[in-house]
Protein backbone atom coordinates (compact mmCIF):
# COMPACT_ATOMS: atom_id res chain seq x y z
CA UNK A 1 -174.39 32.78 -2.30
CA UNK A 2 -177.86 32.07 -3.89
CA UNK A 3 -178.89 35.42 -3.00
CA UNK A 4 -176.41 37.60 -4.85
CA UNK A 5 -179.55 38.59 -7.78
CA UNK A 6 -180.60 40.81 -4.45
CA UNK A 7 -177.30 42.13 -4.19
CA UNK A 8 -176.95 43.11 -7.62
CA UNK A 9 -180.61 44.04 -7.65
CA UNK A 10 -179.35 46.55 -4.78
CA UNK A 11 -177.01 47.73 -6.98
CA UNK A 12 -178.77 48.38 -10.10
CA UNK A 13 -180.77 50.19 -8.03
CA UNK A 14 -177.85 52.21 -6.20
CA UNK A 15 -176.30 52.92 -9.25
CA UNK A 16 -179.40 54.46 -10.89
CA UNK A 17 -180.10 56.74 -8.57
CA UNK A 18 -176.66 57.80 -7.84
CA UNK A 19 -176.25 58.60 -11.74
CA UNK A 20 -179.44 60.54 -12.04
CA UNK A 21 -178.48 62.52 -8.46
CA UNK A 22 -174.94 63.11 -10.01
CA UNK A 23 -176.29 64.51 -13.35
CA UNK A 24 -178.23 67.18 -11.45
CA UNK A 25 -175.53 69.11 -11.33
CA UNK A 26 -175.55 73.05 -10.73
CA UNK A 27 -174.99 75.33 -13.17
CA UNK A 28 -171.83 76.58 -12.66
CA UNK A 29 -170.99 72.79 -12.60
CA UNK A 30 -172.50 72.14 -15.90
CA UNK A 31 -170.41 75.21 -17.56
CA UNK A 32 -167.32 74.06 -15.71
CA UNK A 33 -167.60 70.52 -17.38
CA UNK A 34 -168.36 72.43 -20.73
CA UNK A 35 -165.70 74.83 -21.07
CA UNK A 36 -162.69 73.06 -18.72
CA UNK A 37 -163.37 69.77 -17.88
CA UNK A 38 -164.44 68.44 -20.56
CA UNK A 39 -163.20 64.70 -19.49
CA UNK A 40 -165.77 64.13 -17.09
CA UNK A 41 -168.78 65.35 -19.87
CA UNK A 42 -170.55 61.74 -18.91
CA UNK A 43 -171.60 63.24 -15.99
CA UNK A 44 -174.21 65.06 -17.92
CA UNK A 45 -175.96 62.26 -18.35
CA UNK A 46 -177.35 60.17 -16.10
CA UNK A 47 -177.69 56.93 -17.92
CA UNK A 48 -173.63 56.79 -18.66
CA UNK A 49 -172.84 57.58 -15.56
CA UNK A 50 -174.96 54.73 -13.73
CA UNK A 51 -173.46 52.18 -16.29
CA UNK A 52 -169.96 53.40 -15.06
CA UNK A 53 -170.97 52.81 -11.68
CA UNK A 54 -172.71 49.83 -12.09
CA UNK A 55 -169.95 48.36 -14.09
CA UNK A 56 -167.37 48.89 -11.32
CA UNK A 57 -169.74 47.47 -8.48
CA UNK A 58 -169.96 44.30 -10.69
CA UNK A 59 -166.49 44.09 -11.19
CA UNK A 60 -165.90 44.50 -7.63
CA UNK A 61 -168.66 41.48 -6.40
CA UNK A 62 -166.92 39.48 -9.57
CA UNK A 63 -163.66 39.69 -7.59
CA UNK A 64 -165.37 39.15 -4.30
CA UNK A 65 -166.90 36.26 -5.29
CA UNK A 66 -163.81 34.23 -7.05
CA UNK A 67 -162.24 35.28 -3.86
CA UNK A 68 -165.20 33.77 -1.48
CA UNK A 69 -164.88 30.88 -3.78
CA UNK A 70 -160.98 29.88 -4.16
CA UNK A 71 -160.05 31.41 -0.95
CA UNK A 72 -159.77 30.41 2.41
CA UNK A 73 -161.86 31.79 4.67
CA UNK A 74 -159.11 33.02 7.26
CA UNK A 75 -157.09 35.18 3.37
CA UNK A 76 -161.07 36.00 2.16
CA UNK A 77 -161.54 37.51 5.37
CA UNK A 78 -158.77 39.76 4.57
CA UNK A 79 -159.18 40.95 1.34
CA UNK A 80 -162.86 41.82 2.61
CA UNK A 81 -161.88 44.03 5.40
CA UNK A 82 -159.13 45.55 3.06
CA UNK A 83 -162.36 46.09 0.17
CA UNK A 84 -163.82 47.41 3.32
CA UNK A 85 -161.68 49.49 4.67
CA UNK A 86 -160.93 51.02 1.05
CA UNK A 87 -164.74 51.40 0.56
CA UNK A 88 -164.75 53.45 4.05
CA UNK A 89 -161.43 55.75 2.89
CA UNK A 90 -163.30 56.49 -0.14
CA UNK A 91 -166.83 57.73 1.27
CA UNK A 92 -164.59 59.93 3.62
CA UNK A 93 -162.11 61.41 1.44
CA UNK A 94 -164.96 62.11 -1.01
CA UNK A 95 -166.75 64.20 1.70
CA UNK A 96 -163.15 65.91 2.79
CA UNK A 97 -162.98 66.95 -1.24
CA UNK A 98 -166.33 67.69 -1.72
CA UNK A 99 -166.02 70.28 1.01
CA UNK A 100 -163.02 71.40 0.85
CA UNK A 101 -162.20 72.21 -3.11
CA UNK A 102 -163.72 75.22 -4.30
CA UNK A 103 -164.81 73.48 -7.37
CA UNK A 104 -166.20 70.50 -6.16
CA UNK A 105 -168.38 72.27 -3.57
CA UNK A 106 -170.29 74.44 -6.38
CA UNK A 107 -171.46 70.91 -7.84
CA UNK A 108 -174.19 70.82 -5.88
CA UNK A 109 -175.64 69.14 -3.06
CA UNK A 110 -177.36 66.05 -5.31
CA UNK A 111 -174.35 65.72 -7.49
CA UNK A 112 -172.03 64.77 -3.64
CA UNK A 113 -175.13 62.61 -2.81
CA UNK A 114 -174.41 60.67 -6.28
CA UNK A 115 -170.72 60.33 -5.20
CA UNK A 116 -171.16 59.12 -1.44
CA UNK A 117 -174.27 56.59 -2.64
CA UNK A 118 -171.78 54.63 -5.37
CA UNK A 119 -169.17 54.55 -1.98
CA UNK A 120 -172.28 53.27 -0.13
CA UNK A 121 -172.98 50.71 -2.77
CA UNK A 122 -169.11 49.60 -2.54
CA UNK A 123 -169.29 48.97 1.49
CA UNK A 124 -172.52 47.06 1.14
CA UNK A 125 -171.70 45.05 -1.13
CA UNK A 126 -168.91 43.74 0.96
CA UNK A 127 -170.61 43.52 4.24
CA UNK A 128 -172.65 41.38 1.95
CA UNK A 129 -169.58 38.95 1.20
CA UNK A 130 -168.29 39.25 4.71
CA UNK A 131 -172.01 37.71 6.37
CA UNK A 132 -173.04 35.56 3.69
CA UNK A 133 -172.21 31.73 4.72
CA UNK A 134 -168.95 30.62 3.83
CA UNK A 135 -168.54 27.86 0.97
CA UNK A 136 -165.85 26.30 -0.88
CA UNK A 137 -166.08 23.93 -3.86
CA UNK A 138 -169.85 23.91 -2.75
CA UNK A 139 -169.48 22.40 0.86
CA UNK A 140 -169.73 23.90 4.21
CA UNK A 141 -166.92 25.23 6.37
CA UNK A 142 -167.07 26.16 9.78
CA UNK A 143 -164.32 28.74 10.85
């Protein structure tokens, strides 16, 4: 667990880039935001939109790491996979809706790269729980 700065060094850097590739938005996508969906406006720019993203990844290794250290590691296991497996629903049903809604699909190419990168992000940051040693109350136990 001593190396989780590189994880959320990983992150920061995930969550940069995915915010800068999801403010380059087309046109059309930039007018759509403007004149009808005006609730997702902090997708203009690219700074507020890698704080939201950053913010839930850090919320998300928070939880994984009260759970890695209050939780055995048979019931940590668990709620990793489950993370996991949510993580891996999420980067696929974003690419179903990206291609498949009409409005979605004229966002641009850079904008869906933003959106798969922050599901990216999620999944490694629990393979990153699920190899890292296990400890509890700072001792060693084998599985």
């Amino acid at each position: 667990m001593k190396r989780i700065s590189l994880l959320i060094i990983f992150e920061i850097i995930i969550s940069a880039i995915a915010g800068y590739l999801m403010s380059l938005m087309s046109f059309i996508g930039r007018m759509g935001i403007n004149l009808v969906r005006t609730e997702y406006k902090v997708f203009k720019t690219w700074w507020k939109t890698a704080l939201i993203i950053f913010s839930i990844q850090i919320v998300l290794i928070f939880i994984q790491w009260i759970v890695k250290r209050g939780c055995t590691l048979s019931a940590s296991r668990i709620v990793f996979f489950f993370l996991l497996l949510i993580g891996v629903l999420g980067l696929v049903y974003t690419y179903y809706d990206f291609s498949s809604v009409f409005e979605h699909r004229l966002m641009k190419d850079k904008f869906h790269l933003g959106g798969y990168l922050f599901w990216i992000g999620w999944i490694s940051s629990n393979l990153y729980f699920l190899v890292t040693p296990y400890t509890r109350n700072n001792k060693m136990v084998e599985s």
